[in-house]
ModelCIF file with pLDDT and N, C-alpha, C, O atoms, coordinates in Angstrom:
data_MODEL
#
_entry.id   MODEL 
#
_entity.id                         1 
_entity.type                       polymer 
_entity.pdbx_number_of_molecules   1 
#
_entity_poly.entity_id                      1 
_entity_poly.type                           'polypeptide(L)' 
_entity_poly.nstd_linkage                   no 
_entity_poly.nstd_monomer                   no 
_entity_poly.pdbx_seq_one_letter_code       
;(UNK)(UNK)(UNK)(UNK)(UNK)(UNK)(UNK)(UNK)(UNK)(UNK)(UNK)(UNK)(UNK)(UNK)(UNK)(UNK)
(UNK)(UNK)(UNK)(UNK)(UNK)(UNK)(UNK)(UNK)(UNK)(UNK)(UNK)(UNK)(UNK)(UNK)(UNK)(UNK)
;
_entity_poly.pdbx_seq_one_letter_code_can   XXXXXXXXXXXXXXXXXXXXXXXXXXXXXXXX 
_entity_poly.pdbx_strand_id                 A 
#
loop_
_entity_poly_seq.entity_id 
_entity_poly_seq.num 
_entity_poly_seq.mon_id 
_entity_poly_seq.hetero 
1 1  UNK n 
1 2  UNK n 
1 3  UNK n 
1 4  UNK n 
1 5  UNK n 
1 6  UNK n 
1 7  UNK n 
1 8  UNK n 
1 9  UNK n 
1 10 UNK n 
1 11 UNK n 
1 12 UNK n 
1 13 UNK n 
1 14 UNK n 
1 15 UNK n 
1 16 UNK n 
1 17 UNK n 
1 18 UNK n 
1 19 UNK n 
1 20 UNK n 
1 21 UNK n 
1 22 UNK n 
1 23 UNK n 
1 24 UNK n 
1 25 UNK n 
1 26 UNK n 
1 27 UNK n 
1 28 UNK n 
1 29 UNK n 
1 30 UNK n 
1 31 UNK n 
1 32 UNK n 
#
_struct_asym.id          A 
_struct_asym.entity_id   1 
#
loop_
_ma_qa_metric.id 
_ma_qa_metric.mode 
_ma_qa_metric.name 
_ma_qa_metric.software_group_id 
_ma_qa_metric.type 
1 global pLDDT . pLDDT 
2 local  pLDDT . pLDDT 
#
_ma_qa_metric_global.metric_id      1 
_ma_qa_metric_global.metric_value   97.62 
_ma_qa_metric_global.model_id       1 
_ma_qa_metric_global.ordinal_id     1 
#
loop_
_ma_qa_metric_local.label_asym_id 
_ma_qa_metric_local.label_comp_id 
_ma_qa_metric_local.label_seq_id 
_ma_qa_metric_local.metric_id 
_ma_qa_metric_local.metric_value 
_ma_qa_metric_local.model_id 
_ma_qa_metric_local.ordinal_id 
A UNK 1  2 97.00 1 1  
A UNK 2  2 98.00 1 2  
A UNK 3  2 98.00 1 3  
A UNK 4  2 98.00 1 4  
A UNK 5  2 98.00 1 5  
A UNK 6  2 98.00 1 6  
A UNK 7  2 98.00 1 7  
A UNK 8  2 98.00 1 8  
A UNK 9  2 98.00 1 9  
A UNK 10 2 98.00 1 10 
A UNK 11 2 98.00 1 11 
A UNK 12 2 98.00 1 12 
A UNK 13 2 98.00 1 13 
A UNK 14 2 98.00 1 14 
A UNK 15 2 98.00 1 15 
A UNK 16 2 96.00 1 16 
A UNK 17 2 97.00 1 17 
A UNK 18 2 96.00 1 18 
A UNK 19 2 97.00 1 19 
A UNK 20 2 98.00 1 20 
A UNK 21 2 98.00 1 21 
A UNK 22 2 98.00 1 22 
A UNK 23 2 98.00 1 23 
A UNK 24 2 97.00 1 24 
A UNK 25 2 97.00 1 25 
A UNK 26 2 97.00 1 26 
A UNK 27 2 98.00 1 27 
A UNK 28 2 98.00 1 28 
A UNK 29 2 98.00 1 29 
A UNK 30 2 98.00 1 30 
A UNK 31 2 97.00 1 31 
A UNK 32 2 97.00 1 32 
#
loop_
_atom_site.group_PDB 
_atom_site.id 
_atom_site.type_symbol 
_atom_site.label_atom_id 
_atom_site.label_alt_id 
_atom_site.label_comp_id 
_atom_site.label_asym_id 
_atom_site.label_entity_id 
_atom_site.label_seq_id 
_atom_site.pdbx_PDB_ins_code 
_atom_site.Cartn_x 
_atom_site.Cartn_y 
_atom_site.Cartn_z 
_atom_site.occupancy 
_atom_site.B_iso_or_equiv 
_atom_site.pdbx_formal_charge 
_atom_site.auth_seq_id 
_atom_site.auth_comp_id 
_atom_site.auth_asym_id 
_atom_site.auth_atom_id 
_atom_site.pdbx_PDB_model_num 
ATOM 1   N N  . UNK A 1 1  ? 5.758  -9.628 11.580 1.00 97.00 ? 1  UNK A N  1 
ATOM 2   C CA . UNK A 1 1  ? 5.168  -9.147 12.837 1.00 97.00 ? 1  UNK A CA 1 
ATOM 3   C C  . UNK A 1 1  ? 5.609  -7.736 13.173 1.00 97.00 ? 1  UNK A C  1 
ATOM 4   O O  . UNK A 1 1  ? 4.659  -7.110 13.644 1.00 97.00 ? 1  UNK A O  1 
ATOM 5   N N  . UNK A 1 2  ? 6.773  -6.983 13.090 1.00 98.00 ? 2  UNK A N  1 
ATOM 6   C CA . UNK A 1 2  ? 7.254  -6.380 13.020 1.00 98.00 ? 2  UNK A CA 1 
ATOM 7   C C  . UNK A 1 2  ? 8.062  -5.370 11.683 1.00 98.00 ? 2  UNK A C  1 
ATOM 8   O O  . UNK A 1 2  ? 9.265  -5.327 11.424 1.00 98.00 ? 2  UNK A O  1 
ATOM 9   N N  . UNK A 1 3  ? 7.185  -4.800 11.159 1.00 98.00 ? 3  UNK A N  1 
ATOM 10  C CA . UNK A 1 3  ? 7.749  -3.880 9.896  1.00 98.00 ? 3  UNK A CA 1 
ATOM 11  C C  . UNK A 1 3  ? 8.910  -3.424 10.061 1.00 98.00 ? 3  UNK A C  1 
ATOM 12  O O  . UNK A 1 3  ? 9.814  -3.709 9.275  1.00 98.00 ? 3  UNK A O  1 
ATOM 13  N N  . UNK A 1 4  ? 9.117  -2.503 11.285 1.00 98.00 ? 4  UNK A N  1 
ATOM 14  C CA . UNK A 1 4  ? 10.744 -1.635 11.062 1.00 98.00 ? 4  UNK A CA 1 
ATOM 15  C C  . UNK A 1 4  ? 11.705 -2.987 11.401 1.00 98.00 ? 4  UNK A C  1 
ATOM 16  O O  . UNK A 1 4  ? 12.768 -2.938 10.782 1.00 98.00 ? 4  UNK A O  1 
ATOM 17  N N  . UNK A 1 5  ? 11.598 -3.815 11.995 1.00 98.00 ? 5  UNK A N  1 
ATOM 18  C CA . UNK A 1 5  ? 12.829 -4.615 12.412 1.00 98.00 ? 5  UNK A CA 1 
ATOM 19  C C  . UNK A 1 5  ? 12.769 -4.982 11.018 1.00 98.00 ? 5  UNK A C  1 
ATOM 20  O O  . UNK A 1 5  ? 13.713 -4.473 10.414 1.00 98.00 ? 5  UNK A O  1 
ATOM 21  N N  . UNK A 1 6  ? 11.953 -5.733 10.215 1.00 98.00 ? 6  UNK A N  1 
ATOM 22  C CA . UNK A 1 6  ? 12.143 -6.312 8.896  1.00 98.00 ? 6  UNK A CA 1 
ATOM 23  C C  . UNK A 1 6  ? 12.878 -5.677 7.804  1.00 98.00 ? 6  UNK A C  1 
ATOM 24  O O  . UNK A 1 6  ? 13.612 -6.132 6.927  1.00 98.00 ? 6  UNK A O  1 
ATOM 25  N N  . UNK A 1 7  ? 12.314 -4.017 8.219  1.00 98.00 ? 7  UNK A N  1 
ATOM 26  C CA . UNK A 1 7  ? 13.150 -3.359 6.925  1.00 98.00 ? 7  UNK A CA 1 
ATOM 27  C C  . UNK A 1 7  ? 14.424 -3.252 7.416  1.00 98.00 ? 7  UNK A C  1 
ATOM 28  O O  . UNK A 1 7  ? 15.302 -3.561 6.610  1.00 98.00 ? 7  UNK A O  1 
ATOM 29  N N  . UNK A 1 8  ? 14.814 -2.868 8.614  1.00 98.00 ? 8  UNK A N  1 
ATOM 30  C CA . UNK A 1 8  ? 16.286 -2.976 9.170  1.00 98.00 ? 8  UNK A CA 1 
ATOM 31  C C  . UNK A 1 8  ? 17.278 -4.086 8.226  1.00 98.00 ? 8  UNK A C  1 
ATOM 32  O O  . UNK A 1 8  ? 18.231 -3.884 7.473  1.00 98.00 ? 8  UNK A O  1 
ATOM 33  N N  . UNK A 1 9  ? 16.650 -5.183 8.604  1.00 98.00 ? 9  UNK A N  1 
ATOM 34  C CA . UNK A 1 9  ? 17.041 -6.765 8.318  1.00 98.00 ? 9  UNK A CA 1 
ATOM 35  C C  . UNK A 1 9  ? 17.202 -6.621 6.441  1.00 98.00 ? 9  UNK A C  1 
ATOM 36  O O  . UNK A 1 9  ? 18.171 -7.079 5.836  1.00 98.00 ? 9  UNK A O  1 
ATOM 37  N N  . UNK A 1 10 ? 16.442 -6.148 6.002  1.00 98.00 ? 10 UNK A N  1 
ATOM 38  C CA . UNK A 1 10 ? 16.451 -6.678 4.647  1.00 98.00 ? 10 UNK A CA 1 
ATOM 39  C C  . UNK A 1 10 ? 17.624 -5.542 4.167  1.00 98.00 ? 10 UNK A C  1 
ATOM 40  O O  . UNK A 1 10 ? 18.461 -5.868 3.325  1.00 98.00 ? 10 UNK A O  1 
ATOM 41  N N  . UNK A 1 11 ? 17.620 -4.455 4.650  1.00 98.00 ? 11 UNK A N  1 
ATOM 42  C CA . UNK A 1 11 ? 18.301 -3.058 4.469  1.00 98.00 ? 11 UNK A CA 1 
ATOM 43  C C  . UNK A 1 11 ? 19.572 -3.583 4.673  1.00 98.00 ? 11 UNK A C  1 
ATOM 44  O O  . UNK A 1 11 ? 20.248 -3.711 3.652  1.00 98.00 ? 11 UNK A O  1 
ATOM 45  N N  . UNK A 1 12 ? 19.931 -3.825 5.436  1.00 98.00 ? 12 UNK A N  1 
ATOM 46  C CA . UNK A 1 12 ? 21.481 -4.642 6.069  1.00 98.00 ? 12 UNK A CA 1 
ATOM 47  C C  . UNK A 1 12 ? 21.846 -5.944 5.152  1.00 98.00 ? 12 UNK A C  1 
ATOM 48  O O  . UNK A 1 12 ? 22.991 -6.182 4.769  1.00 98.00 ? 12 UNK A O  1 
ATOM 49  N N  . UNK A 1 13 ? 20.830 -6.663 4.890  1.00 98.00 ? 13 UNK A N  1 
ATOM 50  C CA . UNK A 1 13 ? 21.186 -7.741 3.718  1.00 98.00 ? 13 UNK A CA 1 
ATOM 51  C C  . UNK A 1 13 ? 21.744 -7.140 2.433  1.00 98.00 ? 13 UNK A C  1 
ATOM 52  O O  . UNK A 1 13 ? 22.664 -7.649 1.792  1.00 98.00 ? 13 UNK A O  1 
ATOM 53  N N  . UNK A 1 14 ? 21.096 -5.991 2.105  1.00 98.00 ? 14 UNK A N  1 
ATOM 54  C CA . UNK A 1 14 ? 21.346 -5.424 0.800  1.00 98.00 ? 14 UNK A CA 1 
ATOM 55  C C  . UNK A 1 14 ? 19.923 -4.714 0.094  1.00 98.00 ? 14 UNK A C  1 
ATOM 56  O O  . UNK A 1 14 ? 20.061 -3.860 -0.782 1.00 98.00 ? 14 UNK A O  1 
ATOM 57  N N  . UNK A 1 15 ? 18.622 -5.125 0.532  1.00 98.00 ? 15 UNK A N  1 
ATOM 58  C CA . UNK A 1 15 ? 17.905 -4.344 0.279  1.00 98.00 ? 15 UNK A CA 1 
ATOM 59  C C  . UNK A 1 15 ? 17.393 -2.910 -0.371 1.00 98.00 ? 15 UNK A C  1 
ATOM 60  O O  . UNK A 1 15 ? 17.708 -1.909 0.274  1.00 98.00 ? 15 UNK A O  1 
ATOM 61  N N  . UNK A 1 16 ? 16.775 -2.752 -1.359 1.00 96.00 ? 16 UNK A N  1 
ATOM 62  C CA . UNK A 1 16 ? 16.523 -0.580 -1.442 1.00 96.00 ? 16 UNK A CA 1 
ATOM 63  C C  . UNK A 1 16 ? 15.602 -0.246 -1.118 1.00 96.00 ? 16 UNK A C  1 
ATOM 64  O O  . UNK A 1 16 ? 14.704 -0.696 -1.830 1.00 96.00 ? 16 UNK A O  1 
ATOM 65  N N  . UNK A 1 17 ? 15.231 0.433  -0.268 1.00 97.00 ? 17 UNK A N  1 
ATOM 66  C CA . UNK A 1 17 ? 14.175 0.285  -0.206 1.00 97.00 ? 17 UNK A CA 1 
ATOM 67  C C  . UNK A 1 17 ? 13.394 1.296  -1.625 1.00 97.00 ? 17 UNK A C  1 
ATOM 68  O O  . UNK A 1 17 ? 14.092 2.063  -2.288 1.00 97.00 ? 17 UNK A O  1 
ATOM 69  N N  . UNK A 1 18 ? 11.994 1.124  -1.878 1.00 96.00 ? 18 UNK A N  1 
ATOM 70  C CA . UNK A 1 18 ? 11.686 1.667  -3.079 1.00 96.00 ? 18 UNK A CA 1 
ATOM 71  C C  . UNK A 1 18 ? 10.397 2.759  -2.379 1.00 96.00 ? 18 UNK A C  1 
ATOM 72  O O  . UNK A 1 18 ? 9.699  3.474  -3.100 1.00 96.00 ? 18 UNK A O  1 
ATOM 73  N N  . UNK A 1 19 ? 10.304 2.720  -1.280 1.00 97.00 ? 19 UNK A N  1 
ATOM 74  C CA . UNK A 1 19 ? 8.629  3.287  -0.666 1.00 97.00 ? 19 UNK A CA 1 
ATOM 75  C C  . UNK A 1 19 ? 8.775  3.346  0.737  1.00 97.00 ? 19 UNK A C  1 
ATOM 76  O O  . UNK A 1 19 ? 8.691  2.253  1.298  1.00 97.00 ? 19 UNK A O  1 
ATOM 77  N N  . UNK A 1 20 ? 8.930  4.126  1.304  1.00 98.00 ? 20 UNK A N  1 
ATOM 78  C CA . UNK A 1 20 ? 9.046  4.364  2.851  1.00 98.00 ? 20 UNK A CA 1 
ATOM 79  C C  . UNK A 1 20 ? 7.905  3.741  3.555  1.00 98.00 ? 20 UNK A C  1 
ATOM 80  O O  . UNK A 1 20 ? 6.797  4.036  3.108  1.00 98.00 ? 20 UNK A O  1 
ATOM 81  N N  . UNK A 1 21 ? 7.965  2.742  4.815  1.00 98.00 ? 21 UNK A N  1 
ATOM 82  C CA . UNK A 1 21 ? 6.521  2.446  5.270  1.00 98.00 ? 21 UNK A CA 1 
ATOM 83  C C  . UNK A 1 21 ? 5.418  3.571  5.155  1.00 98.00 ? 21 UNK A C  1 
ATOM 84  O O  . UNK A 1 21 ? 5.674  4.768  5.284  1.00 98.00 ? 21 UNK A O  1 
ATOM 85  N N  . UNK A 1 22 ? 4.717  3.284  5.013  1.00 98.00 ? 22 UNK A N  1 
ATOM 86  C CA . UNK A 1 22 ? 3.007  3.598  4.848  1.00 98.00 ? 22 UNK A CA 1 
ATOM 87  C C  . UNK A 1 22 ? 2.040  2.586  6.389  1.00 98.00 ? 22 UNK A C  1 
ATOM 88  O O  . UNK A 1 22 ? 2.242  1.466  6.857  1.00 98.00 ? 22 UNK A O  1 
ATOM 89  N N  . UNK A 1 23 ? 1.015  3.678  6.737  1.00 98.00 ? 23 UNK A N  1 
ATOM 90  C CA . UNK A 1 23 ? 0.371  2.820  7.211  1.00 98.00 ? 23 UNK A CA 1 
ATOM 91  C C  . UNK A 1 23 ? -1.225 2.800  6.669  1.00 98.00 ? 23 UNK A C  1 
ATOM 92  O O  . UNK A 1 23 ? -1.354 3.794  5.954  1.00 98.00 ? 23 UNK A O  1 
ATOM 93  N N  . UNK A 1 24 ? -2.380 2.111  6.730  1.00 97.00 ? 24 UNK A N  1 
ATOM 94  C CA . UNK A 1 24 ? -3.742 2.225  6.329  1.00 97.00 ? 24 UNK A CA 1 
ATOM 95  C C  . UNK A 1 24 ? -4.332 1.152  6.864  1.00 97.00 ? 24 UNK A C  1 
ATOM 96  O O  . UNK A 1 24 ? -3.881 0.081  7.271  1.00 97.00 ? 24 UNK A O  1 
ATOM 97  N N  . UNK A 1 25 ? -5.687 1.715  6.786  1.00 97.00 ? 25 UNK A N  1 
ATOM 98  C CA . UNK A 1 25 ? -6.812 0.387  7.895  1.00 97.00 ? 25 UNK A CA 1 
ATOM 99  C C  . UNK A 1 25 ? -6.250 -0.548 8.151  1.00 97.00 ? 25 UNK A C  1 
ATOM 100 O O  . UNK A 1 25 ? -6.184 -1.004 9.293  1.00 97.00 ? 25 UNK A O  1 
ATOM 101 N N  . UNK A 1 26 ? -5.562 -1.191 6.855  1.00 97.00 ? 26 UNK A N  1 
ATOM 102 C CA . UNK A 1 26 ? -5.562 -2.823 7.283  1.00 97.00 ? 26 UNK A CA 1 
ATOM 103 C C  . UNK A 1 26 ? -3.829 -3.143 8.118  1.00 97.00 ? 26 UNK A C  1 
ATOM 104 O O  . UNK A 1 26 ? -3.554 -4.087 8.860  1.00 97.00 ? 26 UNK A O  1 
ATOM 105 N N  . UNK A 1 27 ? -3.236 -2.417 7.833  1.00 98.00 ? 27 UNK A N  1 
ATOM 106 C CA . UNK A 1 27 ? -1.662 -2.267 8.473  1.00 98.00 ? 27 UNK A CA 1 
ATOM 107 C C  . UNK A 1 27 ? -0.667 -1.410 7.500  1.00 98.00 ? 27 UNK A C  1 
ATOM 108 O O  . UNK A 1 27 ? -0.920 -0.357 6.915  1.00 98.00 ? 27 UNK A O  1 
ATOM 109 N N  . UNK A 1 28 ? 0.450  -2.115 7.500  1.00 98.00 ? 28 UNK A N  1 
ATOM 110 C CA . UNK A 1 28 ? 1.506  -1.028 7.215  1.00 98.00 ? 28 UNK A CA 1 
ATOM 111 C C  . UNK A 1 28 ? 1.935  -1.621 6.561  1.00 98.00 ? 28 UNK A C  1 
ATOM 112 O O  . UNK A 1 28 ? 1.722  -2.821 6.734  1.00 98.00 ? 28 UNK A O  1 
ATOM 113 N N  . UNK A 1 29 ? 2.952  -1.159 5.201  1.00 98.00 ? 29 UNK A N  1 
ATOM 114 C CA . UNK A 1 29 ? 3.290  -1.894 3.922  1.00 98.00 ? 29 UNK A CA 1 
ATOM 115 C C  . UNK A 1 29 ? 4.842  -1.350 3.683  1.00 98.00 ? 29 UNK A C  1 
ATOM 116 O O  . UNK A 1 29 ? 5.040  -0.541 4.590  1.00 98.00 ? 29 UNK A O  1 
ATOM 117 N N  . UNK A 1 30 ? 5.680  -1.419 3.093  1.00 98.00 ? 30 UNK A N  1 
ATOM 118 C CA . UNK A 1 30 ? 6.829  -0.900 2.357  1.00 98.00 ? 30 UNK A CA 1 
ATOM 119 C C  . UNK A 1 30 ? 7.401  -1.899 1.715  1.00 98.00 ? 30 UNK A C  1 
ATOM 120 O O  . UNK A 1 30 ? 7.612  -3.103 1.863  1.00 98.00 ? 30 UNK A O  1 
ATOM 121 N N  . UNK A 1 31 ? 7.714  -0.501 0.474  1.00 97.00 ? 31 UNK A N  1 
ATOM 122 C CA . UNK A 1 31 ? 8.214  -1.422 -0.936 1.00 97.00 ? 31 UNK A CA 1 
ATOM 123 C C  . UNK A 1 31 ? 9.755  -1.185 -1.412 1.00 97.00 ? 31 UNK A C  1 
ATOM 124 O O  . UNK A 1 31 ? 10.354 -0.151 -1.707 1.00 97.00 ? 31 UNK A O  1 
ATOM 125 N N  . UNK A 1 32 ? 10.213 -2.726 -1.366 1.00 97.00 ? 32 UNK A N  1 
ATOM 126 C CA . UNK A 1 32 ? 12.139 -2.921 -1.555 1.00 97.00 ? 32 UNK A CA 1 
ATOM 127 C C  . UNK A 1 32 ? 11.920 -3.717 -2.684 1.00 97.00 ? 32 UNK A C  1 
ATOM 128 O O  . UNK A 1 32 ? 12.875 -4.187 -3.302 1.00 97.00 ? 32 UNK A O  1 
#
């Protein structure tokens, strides 16, 4: 429901991220 809280969350677990959010028509994506 929320992209930045998620990447926060996964980032703090240990996460990399690999792709900074993006947004396009259909919503917003980023790749860990």
């Amino acid at each position: 429901d929320d992209l930045d809280a998620a990447l926060d969350r996964a980032v703090a677990a240990g996460a990399r991220v690999e792709q900074a959010p993006a947004t396009h028509a259909w919503g917003r994506i980023a790749l860990l």
